[in-house]
PDB file of N, CA and C in Angstrom:
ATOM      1  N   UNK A   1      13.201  10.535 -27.690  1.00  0.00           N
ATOM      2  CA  UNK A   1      12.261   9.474 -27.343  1.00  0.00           C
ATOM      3  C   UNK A   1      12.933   8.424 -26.459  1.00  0.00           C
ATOM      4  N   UNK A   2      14.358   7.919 -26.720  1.00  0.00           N
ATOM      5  CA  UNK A   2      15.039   6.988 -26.017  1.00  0.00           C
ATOM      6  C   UNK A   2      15.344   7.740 -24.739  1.00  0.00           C
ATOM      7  N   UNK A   3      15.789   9.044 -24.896  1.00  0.00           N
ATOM      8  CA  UNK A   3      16.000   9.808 -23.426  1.00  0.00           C
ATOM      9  C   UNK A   3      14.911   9.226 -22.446  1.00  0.00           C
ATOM     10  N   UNK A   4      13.529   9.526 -22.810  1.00  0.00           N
ATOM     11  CA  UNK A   4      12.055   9.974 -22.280  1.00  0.00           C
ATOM     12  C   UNK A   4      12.091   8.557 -21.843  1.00  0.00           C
ATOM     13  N   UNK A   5      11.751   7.257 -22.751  1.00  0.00           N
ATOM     14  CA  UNK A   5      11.998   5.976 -21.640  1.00  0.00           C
ATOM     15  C   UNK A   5      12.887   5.413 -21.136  1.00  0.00           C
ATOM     16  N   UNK A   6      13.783   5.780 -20.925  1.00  0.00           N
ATOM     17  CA  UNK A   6      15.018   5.440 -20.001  1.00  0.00           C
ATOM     18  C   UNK A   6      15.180   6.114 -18.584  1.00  0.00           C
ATOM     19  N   UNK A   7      14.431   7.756 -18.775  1.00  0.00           N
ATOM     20  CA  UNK A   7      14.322   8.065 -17.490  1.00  0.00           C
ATOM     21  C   UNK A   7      13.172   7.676 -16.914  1.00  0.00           C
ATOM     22  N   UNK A   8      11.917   7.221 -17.639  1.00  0.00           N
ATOM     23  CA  UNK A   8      10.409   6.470 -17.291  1.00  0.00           C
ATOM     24  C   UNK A   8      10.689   5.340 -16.424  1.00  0.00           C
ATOM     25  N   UNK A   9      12.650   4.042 -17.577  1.00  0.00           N
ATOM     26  CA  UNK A   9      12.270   2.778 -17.173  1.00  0.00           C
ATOM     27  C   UNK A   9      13.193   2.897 -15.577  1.00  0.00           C
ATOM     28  N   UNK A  10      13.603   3.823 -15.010  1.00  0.00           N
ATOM     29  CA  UNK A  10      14.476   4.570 -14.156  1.00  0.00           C
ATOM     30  C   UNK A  10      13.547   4.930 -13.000  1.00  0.00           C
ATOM     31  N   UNK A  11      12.653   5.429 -13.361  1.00  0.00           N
ATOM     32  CA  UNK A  11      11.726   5.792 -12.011  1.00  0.00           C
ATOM     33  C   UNK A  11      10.973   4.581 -11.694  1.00  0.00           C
ATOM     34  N   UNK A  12      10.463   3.919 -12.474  1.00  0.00           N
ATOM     35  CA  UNK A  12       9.679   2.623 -12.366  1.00  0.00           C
ATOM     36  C   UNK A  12      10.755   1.717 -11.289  1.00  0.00           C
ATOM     37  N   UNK A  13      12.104   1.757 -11.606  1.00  0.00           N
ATOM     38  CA  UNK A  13      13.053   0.602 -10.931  1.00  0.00           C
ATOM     39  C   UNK A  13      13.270   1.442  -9.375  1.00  0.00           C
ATOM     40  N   UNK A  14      12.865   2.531  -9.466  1.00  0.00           N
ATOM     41  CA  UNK A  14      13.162   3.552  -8.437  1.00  0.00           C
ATOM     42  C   UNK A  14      11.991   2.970  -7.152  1.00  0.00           C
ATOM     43  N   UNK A  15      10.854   3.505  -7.928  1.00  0.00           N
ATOM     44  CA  UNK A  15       9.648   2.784  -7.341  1.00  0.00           C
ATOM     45  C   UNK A  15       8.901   1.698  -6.863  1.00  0.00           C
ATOM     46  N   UNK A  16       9.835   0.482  -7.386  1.00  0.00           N
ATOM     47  CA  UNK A  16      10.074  -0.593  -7.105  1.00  0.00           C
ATOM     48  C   UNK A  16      10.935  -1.219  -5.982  1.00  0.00           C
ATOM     49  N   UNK A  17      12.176  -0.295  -5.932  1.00  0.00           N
ATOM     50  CA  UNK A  17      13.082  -0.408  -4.987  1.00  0.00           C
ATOM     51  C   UNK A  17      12.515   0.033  -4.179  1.00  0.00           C
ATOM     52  N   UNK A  18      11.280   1.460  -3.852  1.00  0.00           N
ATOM     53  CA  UNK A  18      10.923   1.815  -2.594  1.00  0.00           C
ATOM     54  C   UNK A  18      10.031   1.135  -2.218  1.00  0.00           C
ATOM     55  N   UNK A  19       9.138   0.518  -2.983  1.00  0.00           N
ATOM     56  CA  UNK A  19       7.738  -0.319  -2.695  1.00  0.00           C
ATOM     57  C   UNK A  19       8.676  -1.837  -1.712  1.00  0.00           C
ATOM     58  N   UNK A  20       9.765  -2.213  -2.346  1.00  0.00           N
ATOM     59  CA  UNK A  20       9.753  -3.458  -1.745  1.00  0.00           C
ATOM     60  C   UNK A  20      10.777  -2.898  -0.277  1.00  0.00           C
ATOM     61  N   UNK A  21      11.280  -1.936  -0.334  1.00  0.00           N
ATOM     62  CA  UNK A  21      11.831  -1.559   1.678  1.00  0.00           C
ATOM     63  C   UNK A  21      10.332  -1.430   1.797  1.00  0.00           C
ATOM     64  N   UNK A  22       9.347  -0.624   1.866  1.00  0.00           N
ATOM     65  CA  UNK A  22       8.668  -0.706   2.399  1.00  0.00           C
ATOM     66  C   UNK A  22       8.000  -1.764   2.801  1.00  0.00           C
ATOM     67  N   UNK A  23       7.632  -3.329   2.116  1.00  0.00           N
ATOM     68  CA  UNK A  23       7.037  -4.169   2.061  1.00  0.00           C
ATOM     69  C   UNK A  23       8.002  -4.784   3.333  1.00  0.00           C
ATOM     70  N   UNK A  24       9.451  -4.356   3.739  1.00  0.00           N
ATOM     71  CA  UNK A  24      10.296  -4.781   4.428  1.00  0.00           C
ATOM     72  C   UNK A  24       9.878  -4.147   6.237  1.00  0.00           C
ATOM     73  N   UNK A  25       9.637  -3.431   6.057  1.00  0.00           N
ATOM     74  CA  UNK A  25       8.964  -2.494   7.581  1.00  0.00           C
ATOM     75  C   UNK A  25       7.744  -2.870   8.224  1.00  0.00           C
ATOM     76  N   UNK A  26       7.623  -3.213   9.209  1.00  0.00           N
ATOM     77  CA  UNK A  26       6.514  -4.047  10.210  1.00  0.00           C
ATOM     78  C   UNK A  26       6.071  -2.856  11.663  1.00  0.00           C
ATOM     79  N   UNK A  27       5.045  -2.741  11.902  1.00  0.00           N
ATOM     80  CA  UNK A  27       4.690  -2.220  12.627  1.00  0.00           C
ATOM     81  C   UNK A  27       3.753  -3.236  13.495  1.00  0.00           C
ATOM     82  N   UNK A  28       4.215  -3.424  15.136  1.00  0.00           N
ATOM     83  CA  UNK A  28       3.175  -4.630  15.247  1.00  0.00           C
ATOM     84  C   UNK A  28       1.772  -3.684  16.882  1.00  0.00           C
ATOM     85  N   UNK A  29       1.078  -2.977  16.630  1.00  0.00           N
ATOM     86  CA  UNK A  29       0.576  -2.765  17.978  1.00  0.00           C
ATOM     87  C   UNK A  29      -0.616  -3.514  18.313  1.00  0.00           C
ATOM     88  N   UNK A  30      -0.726  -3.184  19.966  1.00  0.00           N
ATOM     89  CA  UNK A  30      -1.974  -3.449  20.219  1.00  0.00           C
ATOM     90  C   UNK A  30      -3.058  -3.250  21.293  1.00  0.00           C
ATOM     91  N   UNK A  31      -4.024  -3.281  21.386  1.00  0.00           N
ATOM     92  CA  UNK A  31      -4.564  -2.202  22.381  1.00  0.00           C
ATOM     93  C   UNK A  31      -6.076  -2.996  22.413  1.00  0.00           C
ATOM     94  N   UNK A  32      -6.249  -2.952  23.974  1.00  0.00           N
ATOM     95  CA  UNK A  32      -7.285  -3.373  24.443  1.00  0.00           C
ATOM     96  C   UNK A  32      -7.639  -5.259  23.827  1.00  0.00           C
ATOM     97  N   UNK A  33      -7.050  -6.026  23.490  1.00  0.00           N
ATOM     98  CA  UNK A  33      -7.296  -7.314  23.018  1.00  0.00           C
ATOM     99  C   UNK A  33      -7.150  -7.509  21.655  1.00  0.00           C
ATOM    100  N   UNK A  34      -6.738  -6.223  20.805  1.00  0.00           N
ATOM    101  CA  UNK A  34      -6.768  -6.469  19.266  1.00  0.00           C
ATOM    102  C   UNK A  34      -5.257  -5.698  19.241  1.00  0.00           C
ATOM    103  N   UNK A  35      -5.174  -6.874  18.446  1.00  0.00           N
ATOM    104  CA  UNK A  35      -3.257  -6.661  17.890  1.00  0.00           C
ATOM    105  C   UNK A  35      -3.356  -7.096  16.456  1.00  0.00           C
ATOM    106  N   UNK A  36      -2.593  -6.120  15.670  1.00  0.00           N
ATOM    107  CA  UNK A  36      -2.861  -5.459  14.318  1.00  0.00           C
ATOM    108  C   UNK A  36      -1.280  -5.686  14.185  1.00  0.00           C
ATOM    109  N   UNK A  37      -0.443  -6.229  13.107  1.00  0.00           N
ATOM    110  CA  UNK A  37       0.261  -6.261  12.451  1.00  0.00           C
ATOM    111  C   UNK A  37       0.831  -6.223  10.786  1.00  0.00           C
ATOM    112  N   UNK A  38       1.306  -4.626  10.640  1.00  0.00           N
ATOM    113  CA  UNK A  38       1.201  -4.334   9.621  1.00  0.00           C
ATOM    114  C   UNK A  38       2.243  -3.810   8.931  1.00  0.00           C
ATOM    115  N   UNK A  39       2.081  -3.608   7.445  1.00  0.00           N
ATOM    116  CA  UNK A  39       3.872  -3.475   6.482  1.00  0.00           C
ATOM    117  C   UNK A  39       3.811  -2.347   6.388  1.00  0.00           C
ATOM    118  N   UNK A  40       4.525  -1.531   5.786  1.00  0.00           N
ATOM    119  CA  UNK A  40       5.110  -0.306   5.577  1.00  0.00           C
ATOM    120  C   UNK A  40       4.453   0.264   4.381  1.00  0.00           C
ATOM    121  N   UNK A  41       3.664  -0.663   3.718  1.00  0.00           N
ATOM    122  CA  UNK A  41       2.830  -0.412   2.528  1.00  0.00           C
ATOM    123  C   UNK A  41       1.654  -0.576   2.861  1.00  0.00           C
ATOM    124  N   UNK A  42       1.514  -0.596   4.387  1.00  0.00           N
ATOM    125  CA  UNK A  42      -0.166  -0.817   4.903  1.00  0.00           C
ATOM    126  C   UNK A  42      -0.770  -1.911   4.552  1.00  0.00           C
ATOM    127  N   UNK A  43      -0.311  -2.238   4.361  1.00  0.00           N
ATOM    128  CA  UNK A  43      -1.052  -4.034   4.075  1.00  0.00           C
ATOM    129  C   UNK A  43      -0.762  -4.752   5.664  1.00  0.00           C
ATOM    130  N   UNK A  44      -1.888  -5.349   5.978  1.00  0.00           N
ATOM    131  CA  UNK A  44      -2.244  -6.145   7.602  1.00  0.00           C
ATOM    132  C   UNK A  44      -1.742  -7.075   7.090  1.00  0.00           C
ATOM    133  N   UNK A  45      -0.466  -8.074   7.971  1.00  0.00           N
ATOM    134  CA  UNK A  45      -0.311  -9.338   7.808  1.00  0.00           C
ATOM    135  C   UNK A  45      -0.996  -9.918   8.857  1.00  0.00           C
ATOM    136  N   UNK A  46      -1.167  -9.578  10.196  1.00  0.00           N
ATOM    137  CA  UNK A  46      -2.009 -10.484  10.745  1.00  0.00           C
ATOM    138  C   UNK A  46      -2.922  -9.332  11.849  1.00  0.00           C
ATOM    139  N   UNK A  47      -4.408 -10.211  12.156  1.00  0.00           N
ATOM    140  CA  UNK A  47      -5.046  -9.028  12.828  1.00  0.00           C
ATOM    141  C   UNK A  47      -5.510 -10.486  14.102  1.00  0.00           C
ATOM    142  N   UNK A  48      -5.616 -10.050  15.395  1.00  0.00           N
ATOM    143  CA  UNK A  48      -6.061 -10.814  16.160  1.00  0.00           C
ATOM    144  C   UNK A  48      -6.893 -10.546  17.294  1.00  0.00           C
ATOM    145  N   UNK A  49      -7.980 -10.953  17.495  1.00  0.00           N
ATOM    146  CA  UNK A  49      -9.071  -9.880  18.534  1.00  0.00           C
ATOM    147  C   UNK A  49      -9.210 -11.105  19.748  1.00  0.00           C
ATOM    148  N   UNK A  50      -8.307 -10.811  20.876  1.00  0.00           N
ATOM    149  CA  UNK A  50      -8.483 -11.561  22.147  1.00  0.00           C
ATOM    150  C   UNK A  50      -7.664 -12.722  21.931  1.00  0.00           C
ATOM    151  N   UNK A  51      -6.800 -12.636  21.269  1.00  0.00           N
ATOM    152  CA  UNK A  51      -5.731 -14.139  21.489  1.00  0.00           C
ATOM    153  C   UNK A  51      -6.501 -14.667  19.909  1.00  0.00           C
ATOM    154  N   UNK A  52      -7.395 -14.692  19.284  1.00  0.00           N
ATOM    155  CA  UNK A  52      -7.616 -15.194  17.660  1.00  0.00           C
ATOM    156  C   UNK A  52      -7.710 -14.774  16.658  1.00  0.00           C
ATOM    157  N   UNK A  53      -7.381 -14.891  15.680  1.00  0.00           N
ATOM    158  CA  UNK A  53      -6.550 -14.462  14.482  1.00  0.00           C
ATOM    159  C   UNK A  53      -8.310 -14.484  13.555  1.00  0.00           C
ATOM    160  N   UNK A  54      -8.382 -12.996  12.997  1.00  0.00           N
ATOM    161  CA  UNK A  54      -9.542 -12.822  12.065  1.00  0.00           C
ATOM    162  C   UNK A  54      -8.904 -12.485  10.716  1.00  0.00           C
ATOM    163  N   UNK A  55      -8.974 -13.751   9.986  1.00  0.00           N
ATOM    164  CA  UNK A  55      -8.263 -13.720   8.767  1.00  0.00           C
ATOM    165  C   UNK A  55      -9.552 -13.136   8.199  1.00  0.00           C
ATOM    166  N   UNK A  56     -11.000 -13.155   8.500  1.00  0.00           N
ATOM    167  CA  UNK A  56     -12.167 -12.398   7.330  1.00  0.00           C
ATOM    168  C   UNK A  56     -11.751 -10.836   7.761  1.00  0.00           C
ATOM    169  N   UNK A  57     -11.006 -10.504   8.752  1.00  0.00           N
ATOM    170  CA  UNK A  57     -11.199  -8.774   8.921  1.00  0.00           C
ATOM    171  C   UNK A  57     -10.287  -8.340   8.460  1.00  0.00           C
ATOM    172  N   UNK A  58      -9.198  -9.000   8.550  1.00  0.00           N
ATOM    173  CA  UNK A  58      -7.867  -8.998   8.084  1.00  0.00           C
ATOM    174  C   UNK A  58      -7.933  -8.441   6.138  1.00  0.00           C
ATOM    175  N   UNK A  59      -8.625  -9.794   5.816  1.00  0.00           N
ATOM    176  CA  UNK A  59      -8.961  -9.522   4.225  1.00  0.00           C
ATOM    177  C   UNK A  59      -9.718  -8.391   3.842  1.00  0.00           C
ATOM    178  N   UNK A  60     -10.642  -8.482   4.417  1.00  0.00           N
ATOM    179  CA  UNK A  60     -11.905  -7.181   4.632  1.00  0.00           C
ATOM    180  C   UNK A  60     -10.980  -6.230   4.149  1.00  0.00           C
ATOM    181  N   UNK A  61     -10.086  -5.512   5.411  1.00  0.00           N
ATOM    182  CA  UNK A  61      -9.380  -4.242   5.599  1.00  0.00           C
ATOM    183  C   UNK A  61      -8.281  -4.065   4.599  1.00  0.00           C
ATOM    184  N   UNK A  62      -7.736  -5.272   3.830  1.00  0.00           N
ATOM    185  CA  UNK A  62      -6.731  -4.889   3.062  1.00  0.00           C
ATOM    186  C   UNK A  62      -7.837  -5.003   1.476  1.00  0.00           C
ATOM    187  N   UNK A  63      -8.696  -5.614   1.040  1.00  0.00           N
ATOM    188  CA  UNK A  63      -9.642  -5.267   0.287  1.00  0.00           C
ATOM    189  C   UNK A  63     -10.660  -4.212  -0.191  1.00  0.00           C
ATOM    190  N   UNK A  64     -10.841  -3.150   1.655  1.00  0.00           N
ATOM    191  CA  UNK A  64     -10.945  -1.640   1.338  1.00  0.00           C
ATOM    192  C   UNK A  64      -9.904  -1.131   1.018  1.00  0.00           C
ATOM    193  N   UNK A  65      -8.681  -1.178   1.681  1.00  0.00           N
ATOM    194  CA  UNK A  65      -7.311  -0.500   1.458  1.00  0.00           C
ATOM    195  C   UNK A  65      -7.117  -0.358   0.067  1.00  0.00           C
ATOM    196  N   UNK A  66      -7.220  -1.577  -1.076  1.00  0.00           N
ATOM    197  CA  UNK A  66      -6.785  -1.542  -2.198  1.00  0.00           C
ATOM    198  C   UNK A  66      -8.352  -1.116  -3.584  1.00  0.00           C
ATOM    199  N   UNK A  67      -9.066  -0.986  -3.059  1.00  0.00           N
ATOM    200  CA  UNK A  67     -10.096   0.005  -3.450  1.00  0.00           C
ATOM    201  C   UNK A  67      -9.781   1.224  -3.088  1.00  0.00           C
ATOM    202  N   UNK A  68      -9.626   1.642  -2.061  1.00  0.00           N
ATOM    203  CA  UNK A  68      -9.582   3.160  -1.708  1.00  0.00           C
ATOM    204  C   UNK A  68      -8.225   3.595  -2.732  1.00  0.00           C
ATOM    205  N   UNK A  69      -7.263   3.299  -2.351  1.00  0.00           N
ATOM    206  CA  UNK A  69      -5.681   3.510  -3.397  1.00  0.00           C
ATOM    207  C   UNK A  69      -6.141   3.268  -4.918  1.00  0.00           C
ATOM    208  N   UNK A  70      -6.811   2.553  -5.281  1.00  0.00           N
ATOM    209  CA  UNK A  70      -7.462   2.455  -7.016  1.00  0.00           C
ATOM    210  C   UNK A  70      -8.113   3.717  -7.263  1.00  0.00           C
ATOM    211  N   UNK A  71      -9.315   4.248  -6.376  1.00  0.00           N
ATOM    212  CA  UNK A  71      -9.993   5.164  -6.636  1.00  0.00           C
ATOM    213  C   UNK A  71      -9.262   6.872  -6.327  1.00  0.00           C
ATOM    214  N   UNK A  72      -8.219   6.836  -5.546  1.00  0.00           N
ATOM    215  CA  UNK A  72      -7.177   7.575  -5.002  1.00  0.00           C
ATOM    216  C   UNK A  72      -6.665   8.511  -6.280  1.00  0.00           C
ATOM    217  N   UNK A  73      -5.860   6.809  -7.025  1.00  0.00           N
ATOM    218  CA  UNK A  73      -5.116   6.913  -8.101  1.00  0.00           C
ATOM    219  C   UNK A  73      -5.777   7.768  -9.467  1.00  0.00           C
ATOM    220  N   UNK A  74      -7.107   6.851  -9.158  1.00  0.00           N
ATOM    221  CA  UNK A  74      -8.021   7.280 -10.364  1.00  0.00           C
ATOM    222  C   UNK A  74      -7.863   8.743 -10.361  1.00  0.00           C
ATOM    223  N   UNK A  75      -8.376   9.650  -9.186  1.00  0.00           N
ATOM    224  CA  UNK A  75      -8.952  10.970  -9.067  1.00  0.00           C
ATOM    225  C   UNK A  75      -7.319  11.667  -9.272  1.00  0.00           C
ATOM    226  N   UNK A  76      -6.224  11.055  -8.868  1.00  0.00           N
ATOM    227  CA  UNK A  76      -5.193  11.935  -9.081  1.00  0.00           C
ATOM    228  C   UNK A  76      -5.110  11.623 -10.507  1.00  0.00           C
ATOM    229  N   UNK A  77      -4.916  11.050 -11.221  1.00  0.00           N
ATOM    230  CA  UNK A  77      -4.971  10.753 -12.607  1.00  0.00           C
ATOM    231  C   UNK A  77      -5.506  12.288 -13.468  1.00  0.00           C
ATOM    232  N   UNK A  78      -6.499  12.247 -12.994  1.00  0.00           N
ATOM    233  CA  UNK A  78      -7.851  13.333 -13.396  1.00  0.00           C
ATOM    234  C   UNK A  78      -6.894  14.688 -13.220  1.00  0.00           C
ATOM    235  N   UNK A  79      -6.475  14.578 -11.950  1.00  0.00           N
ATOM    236  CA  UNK A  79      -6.040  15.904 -11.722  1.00  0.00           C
ATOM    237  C   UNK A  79      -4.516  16.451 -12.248  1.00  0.00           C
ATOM    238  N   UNK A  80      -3.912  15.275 -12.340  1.00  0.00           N
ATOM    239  CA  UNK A  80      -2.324  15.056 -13.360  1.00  0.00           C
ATOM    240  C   UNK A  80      -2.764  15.907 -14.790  1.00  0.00           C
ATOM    241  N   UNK A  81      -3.851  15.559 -15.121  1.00  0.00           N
ATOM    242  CA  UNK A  81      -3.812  15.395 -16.532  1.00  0.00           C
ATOM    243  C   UNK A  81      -4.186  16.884 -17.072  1.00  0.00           C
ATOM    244  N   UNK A  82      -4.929  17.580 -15.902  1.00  0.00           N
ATOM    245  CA  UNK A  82      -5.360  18.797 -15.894  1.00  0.00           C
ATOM    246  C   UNK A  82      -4.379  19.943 -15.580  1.00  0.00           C
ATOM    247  N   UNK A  83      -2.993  19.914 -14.966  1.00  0.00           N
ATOM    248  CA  UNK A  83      -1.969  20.171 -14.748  1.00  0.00           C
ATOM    249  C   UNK A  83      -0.953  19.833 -16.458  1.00  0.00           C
ATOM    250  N   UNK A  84      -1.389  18.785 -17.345  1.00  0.00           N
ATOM    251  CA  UNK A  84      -0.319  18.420 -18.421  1.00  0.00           C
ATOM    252  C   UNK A  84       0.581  17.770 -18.099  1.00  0.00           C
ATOM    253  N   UNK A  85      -0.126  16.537 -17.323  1.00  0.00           N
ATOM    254  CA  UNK A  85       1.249  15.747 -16.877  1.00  0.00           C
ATOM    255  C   UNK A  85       0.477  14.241 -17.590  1.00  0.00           C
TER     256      UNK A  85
END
């Protein structure tokens, strides 16, 4: 049992360490008047259409983002569990 969460509290610190490089990685493009700047975990830090900054599209897009990854999770869940994991 102590084996089983120690290698659990091990992947968690694992996953943590990769979540935050990623949070570290920036991708900035832009094309035709809209420039999109974004993390390595897909989260938009800034979105700007013609020289101004749309903090409602900005939110918008990272508010689908983190619905879509909930419902993602959900359905792999489903399918983990059907496998015996």
């Amino acid at each position: 049992m102590f084996d089983k969460a120690k290698k659990l509290y091990d992947l968690k610190r694992q996953a943590d360490s990769v979540k935050k490089q990623m949070e570290e990685i920036f991708v900035e493009i832009e094309e035709r008047g809209v420039a999109v700047k974004m993390r390595g975990d897909n989260r938009v830090e800034t979105l700007t259409i013609d020289g101004a900054e749309d903090k409602r599209l900005k939110e918008a897009f990272n508010r689908a983002l983190k619905e879509t990854q909930k419902k993602v999770a959900k359905k792999m869940q489903g399918q983990m569990g059907d496998f015996g994991l």
